[in-house]
PDB file of N, CA and C in Angstrom:
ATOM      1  N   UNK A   1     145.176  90.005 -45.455  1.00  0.00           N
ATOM      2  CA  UNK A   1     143.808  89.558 -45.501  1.00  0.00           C
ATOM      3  C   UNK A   1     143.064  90.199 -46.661  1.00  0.00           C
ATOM      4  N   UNK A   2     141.867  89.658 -47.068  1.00  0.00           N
ATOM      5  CA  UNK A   2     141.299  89.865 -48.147  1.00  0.00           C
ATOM      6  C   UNK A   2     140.356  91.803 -47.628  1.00  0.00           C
ATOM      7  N   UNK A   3     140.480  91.855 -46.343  1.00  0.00           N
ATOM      8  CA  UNK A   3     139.784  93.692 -46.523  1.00  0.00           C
ATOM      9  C   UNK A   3     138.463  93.465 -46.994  1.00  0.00           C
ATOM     10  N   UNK A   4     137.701  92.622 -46.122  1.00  0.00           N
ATOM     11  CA  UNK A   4     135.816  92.756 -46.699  1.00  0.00           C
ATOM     12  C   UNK A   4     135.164  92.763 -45.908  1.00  0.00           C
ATOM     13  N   UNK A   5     134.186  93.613 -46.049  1.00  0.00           N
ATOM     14  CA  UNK A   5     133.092  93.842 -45.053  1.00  0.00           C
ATOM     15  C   UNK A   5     131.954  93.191 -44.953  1.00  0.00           C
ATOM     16  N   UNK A   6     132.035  92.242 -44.124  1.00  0.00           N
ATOM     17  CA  UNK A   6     130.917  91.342 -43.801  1.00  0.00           C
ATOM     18  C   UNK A   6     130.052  91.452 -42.844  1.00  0.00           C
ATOM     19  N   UNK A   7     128.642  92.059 -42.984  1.00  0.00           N
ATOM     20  CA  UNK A   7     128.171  93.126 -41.854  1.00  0.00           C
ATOM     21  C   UNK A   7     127.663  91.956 -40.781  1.00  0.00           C
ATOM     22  N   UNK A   8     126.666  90.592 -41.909  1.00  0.00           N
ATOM     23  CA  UNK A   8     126.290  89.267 -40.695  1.00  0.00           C
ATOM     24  C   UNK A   8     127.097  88.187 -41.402  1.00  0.00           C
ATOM     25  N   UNK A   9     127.397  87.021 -40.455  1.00  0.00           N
ATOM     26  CA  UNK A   9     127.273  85.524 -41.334  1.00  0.00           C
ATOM     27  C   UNK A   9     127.090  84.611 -40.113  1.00  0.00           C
ATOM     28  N   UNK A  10     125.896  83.972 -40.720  1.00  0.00           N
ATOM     29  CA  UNK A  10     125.482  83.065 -40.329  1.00  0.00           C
ATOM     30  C   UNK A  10     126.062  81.457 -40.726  1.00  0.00           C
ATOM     31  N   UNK A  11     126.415  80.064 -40.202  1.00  0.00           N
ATOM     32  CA  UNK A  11     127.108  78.941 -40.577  1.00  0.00           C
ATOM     33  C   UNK A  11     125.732  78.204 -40.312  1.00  0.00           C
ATOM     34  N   UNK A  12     125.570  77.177 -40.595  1.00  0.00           N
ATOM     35  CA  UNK A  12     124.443  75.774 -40.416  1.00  0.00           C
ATOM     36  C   UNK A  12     125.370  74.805 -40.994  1.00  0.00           C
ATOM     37  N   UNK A  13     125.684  73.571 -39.870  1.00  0.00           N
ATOM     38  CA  UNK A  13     126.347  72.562 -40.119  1.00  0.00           C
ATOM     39  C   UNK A  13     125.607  71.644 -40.250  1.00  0.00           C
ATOM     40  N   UNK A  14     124.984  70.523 -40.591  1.00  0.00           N
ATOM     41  CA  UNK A  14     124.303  69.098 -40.321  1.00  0.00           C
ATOM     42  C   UNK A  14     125.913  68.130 -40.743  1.00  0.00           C
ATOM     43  N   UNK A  15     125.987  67.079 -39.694  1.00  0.00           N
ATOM     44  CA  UNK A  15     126.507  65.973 -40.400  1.00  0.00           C
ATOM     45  C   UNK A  15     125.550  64.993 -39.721  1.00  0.00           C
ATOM     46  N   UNK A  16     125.603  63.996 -40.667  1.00  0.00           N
ATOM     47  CA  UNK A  16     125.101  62.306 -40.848  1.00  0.00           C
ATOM     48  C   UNK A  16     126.135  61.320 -40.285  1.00  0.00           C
ATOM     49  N   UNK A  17     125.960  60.679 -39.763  1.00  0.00           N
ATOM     50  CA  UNK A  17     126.303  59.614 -38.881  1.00  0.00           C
ATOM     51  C   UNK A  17     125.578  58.219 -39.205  1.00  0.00           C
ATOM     52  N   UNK A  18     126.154  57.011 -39.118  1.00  0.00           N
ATOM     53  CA  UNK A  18     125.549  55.764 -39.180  1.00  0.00           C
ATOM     54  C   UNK A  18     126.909  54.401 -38.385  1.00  0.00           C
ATOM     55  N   UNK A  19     126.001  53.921 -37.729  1.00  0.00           N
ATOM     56  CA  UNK A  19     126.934  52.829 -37.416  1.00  0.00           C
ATOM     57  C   UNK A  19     125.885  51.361 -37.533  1.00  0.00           C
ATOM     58  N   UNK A  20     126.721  50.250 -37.799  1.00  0.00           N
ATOM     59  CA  UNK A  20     126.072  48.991 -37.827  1.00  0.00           C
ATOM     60  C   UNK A  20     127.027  48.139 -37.253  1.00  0.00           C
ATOM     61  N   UNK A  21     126.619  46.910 -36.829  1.00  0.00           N
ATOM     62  CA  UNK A  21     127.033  45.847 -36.090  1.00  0.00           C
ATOM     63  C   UNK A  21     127.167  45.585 -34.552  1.00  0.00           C
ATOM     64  N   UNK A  22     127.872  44.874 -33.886  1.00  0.00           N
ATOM     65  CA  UNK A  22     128.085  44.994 -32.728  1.00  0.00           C
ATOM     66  C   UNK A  22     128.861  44.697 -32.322  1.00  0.00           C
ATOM     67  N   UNK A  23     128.792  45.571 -31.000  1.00  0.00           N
ATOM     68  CA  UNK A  23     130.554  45.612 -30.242  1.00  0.00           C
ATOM     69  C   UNK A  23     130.650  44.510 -29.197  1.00  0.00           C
ATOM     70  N   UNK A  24     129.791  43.671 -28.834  1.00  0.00           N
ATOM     71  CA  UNK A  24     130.213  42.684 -28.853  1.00  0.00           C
ATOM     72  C   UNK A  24     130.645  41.515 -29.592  1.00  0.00           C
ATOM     73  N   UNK A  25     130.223  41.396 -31.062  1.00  0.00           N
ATOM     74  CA  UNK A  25     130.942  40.257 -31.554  1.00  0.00           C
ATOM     75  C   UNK A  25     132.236  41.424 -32.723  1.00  0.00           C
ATOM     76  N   UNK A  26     132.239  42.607 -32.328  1.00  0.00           N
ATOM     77  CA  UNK A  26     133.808  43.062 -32.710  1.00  0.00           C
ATOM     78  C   UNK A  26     133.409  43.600 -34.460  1.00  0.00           C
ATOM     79  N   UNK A  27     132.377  43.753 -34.693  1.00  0.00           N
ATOM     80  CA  UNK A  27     131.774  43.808 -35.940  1.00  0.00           C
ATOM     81  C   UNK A  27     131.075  45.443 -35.790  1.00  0.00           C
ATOM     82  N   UNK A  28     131.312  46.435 -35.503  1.00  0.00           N
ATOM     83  CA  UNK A  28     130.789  47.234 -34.978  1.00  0.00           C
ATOM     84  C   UNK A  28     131.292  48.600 -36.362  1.00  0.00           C
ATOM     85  N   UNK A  29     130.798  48.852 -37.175  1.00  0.00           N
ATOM     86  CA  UNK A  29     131.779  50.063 -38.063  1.00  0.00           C
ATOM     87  C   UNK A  29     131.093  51.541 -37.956  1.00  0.00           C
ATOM     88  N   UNK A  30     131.354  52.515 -37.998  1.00  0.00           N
ATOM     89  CA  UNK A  30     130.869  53.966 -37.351  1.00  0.00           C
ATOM     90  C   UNK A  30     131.707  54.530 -38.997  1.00  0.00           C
ATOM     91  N   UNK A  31     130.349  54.948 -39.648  1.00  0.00           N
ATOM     92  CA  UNK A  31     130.866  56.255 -40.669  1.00  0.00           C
ATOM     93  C   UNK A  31     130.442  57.360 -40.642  1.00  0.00           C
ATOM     94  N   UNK A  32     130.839  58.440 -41.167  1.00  0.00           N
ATOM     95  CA  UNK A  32     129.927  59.380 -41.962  1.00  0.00           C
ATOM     96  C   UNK A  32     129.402  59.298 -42.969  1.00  0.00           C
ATOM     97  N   UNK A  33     127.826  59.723 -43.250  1.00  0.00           N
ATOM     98  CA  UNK A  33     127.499  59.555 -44.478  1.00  0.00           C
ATOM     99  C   UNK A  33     127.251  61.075 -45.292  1.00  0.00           C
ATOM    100  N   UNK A  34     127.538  62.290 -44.122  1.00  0.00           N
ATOM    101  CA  UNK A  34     127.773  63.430 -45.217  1.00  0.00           C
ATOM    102  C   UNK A  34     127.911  64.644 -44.420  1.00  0.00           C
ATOM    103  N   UNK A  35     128.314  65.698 -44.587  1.00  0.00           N
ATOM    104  CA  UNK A  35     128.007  66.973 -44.065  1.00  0.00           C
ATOM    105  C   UNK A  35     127.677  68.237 -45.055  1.00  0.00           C
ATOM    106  N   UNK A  36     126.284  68.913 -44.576  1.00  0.00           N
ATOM    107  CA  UNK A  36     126.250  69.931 -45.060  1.00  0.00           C
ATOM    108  C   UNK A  36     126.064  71.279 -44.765  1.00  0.00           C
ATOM    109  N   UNK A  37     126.995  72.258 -45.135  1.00  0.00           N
ATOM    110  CA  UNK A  37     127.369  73.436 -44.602  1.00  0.00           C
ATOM    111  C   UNK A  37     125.874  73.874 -45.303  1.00  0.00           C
ATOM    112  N   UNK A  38     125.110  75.466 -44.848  1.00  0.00           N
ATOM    113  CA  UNK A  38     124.945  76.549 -45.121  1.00  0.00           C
ATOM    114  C   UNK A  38     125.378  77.769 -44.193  1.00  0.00           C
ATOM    115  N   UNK A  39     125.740  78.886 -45.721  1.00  0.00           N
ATOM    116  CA  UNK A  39     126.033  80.445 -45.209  1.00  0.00           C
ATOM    117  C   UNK A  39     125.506  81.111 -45.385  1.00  0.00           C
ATOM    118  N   UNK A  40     125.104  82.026 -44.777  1.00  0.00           N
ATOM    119  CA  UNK A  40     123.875  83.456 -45.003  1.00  0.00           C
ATOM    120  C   UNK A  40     124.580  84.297 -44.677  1.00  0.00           C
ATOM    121  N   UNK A  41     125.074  85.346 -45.544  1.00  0.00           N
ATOM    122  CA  UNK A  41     126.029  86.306 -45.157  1.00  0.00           C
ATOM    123  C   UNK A  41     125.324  87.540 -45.990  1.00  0.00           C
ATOM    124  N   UNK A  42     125.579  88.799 -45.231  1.00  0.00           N
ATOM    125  CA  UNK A  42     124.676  89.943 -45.310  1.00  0.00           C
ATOM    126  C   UNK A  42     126.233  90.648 -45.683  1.00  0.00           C
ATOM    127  N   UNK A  43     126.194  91.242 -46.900  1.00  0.00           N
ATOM    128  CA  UNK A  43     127.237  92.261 -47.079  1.00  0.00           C
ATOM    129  C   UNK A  43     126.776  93.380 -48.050  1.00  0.00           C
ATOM    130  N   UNK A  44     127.705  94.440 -48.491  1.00  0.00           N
ATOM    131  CA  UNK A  44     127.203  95.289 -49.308  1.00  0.00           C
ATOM    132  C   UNK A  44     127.930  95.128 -50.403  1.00  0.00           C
ATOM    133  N   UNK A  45     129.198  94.393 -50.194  1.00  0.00           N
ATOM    134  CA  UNK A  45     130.530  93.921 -51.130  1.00  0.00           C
ATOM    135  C   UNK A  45     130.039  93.350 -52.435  1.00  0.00           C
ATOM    136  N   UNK A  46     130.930  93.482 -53.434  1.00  0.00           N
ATOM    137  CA  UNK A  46     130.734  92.750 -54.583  1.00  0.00           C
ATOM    138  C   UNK A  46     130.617  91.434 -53.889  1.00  0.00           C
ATOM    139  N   UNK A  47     129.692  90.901 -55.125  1.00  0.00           N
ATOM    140  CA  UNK A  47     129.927  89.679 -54.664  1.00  0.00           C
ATOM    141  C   UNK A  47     131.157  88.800 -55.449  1.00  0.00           C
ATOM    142  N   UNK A  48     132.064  89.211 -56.435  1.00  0.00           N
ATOM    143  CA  UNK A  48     132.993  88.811 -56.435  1.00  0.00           C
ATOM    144  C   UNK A  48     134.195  88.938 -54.887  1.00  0.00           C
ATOM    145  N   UNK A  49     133.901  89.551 -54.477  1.00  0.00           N
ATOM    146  CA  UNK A  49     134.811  89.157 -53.077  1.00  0.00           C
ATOM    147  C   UNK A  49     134.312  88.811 -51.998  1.00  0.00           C
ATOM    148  N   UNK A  50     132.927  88.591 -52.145  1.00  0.00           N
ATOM    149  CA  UNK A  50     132.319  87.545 -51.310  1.00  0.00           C
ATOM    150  C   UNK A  50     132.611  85.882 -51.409  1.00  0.00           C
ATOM    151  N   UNK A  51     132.684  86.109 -53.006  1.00  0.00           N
ATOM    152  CA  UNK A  51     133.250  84.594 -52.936  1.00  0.00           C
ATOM    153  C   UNK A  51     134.454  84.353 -53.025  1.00  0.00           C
ATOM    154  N   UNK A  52     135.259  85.120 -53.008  1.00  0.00           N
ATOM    155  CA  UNK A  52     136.767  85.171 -52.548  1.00  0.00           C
ATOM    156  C   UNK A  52     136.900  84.789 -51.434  1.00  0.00           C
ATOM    157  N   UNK A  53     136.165  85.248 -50.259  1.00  0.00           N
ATOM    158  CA  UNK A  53     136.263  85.029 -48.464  1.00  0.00           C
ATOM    159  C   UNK A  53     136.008  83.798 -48.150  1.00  0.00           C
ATOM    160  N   UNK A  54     134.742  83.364 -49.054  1.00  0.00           N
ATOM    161  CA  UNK A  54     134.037  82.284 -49.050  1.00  0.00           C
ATOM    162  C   UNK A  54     134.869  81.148 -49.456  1.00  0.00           C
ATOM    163  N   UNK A  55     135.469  81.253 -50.668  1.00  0.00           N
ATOM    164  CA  UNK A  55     136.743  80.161 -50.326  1.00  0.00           C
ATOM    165  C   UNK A  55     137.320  79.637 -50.261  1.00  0.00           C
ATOM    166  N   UNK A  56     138.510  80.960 -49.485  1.00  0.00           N
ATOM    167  CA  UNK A  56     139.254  80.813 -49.044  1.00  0.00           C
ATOM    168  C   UNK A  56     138.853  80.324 -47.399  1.00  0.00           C
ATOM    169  N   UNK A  57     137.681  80.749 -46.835  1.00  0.00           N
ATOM    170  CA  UNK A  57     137.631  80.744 -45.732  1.00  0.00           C
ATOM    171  C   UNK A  57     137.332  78.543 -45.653  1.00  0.00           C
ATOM    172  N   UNK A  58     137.099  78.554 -46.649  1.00  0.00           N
ATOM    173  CA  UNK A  58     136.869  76.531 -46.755  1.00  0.00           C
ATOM    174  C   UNK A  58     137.859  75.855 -47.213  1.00  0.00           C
ATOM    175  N   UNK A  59     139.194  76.733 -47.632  1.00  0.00           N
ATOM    176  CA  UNK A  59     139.884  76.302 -48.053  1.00  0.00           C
ATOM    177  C   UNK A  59     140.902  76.167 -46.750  1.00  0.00           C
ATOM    178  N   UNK A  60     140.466  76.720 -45.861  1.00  0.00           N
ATOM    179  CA  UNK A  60     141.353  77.006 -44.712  1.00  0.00           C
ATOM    180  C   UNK A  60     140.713  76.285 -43.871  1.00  0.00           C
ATOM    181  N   UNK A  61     139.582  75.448 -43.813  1.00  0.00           N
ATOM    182  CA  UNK A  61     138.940  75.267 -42.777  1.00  0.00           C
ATOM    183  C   UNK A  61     139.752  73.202 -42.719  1.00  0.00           C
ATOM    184  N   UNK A  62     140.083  73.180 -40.977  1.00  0.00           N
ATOM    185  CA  UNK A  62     140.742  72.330 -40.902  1.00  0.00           C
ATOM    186  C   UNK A  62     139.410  70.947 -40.836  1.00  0.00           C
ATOM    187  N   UNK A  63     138.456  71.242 -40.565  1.00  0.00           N
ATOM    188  CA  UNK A  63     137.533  70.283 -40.645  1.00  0.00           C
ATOM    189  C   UNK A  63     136.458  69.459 -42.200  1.00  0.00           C
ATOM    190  N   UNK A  64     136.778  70.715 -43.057  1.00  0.00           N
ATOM    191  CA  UNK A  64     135.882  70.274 -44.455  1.00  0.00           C
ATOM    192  C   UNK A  64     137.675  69.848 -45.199  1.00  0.00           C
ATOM    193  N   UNK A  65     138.861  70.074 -45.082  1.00  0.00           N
ATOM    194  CA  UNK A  65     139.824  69.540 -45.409  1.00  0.00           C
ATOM    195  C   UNK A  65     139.507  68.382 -45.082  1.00  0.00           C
ATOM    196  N   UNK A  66     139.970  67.600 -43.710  1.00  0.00           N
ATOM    197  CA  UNK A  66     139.885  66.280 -43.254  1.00  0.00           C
ATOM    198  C   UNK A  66     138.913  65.733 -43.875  1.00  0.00           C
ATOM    199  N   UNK A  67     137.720  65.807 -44.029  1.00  0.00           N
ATOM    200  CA  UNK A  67     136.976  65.375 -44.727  1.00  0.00           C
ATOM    201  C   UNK A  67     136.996  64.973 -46.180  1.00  0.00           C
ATOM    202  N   UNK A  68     137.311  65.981 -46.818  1.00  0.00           N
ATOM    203  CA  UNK A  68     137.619  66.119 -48.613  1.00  0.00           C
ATOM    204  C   UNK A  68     138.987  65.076 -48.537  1.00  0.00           C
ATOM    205  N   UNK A  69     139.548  65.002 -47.587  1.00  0.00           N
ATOM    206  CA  UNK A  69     141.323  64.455 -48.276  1.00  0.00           C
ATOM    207  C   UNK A  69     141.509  63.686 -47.359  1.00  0.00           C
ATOM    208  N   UNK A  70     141.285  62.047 -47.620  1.00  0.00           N
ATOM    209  CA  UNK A  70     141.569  61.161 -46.814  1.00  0.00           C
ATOM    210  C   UNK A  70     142.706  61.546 -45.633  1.00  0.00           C
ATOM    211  N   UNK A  71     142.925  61.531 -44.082  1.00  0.00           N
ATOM    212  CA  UNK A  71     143.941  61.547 -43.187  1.00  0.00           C
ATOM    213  C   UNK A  71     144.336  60.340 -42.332  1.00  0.00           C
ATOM    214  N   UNK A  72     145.278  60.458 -42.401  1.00  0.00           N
ATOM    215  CA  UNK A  72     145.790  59.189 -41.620  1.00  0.00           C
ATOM    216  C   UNK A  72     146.125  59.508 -40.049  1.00  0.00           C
ATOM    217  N   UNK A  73     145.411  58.382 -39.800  1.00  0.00           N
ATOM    218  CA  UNK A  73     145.706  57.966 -37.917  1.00  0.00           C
ATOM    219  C   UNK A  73     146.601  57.347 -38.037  1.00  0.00           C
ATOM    220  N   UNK A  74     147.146  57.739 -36.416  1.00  0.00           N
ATOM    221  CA  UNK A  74     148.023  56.993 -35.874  1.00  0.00           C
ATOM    222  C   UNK A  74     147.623  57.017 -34.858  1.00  0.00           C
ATOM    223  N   UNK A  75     147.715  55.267 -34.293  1.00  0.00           N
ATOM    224  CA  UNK A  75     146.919  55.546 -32.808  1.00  0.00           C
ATOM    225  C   UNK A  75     147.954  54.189 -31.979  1.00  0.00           C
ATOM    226  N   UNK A  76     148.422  54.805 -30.492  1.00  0.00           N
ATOM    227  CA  UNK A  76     149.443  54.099 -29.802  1.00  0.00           C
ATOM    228  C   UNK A  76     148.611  54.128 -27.928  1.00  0.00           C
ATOM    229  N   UNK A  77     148.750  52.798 -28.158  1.00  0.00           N
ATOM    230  CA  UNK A  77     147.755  52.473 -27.017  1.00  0.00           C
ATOM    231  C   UNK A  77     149.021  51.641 -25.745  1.00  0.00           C
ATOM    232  N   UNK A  78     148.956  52.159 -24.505  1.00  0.00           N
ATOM    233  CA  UNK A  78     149.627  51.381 -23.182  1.00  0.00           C
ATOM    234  C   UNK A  78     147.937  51.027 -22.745  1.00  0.00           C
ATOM    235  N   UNK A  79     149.026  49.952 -21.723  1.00  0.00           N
ATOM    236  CA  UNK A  79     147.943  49.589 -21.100  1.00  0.00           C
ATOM    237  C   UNK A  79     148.730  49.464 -19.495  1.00  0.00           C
ATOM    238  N   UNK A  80     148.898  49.653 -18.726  1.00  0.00           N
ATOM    239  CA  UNK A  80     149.426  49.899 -17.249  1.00  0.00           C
ATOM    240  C   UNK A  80     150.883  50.116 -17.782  1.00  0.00           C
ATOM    241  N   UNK A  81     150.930  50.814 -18.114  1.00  0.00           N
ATOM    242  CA  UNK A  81     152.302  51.865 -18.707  1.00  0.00           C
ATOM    243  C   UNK A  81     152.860  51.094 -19.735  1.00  0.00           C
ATOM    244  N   UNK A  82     152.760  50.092 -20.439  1.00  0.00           N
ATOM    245  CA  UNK A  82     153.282  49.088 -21.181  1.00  0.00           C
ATOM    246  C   UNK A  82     153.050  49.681 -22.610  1.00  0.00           C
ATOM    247  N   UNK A  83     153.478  49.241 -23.965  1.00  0.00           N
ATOM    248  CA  UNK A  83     153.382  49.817 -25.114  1.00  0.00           C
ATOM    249  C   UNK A  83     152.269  48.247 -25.004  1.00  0.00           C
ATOM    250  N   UNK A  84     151.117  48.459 -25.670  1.00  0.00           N
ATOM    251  CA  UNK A  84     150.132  47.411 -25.911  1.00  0.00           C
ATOM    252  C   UNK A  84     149.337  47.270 -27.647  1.00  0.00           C
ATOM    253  N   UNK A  85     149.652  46.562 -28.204  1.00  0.00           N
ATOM    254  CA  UNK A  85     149.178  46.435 -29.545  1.00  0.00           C
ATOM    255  C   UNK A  85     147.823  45.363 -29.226  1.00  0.00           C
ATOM    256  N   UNK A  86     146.642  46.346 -29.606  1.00  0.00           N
ATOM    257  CA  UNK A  86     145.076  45.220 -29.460  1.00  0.00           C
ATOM    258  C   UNK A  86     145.159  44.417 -30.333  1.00  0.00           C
ATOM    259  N   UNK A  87     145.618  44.613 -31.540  1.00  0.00           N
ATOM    260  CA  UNK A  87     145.270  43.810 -32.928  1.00  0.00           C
ATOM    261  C   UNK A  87     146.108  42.221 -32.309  1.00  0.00           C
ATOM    262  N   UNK A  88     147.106  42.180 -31.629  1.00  0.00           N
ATOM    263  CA  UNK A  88     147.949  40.980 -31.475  1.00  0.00           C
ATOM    264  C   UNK A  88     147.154  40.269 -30.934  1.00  0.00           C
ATOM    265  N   UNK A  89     145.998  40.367 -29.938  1.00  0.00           N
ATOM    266  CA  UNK A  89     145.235  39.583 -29.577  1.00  0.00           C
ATOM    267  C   UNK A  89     144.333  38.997 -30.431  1.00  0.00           C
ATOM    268  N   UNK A  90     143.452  38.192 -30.572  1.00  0.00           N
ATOM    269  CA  UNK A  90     142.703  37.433 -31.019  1.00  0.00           C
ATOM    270  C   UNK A  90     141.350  37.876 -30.994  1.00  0.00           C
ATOM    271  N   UNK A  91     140.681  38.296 -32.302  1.00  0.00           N
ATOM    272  CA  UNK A  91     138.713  38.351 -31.418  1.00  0.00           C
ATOM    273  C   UNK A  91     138.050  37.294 -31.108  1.00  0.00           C
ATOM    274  N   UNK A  92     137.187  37.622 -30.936  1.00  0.00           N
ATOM    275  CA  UNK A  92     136.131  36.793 -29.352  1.00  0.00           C
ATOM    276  C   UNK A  92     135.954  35.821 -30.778  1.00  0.00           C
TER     277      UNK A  92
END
């Protein structure tokens, strides 16, 4: 580990959200439109190894990854124990 003394730190997340259409006519899309971190961190450390912690600690973080670097789903749906593909059906 990087060995730094970080006496406070504080995180502040906001993310943005938006969806349009509707789920009844199957038109329904849900994005993000952003997230933004702040850190308030109280140390006595250089601040060259403050921003060493700093990041690495975002470089590690499994949630601002997913975000930055497109991920792929995979999603496998039964339906009364059956393997069931929705898309084969037809929309309304």
């Amino acid at each position: 580990m990087l060995k730094t003394h970080i006496d406070k730190a504080k995180v502040f997340v906001t993310a943005r959200f938006k969806s349009e259409g509707s789920v009844l006519r199957e038109s329904v899309r849900a994005e993000g439109v952003g997230v933004e971190t702040r850190c308030e961190i109280s140390s006595a450390e250089a601040p060259e190894k403050i921003a060493r912690v700093v990041r690495s600690a975002e470089a590690g973080c499994y949630v601002i990854q997913t975000i930055r670097r497109p991920t792929k789903v995979k999603s496998v749906y039964a339906l009364n124990g059956a393997s069931f593909d929705p898309s084969s059906y037809p929309k309304r």
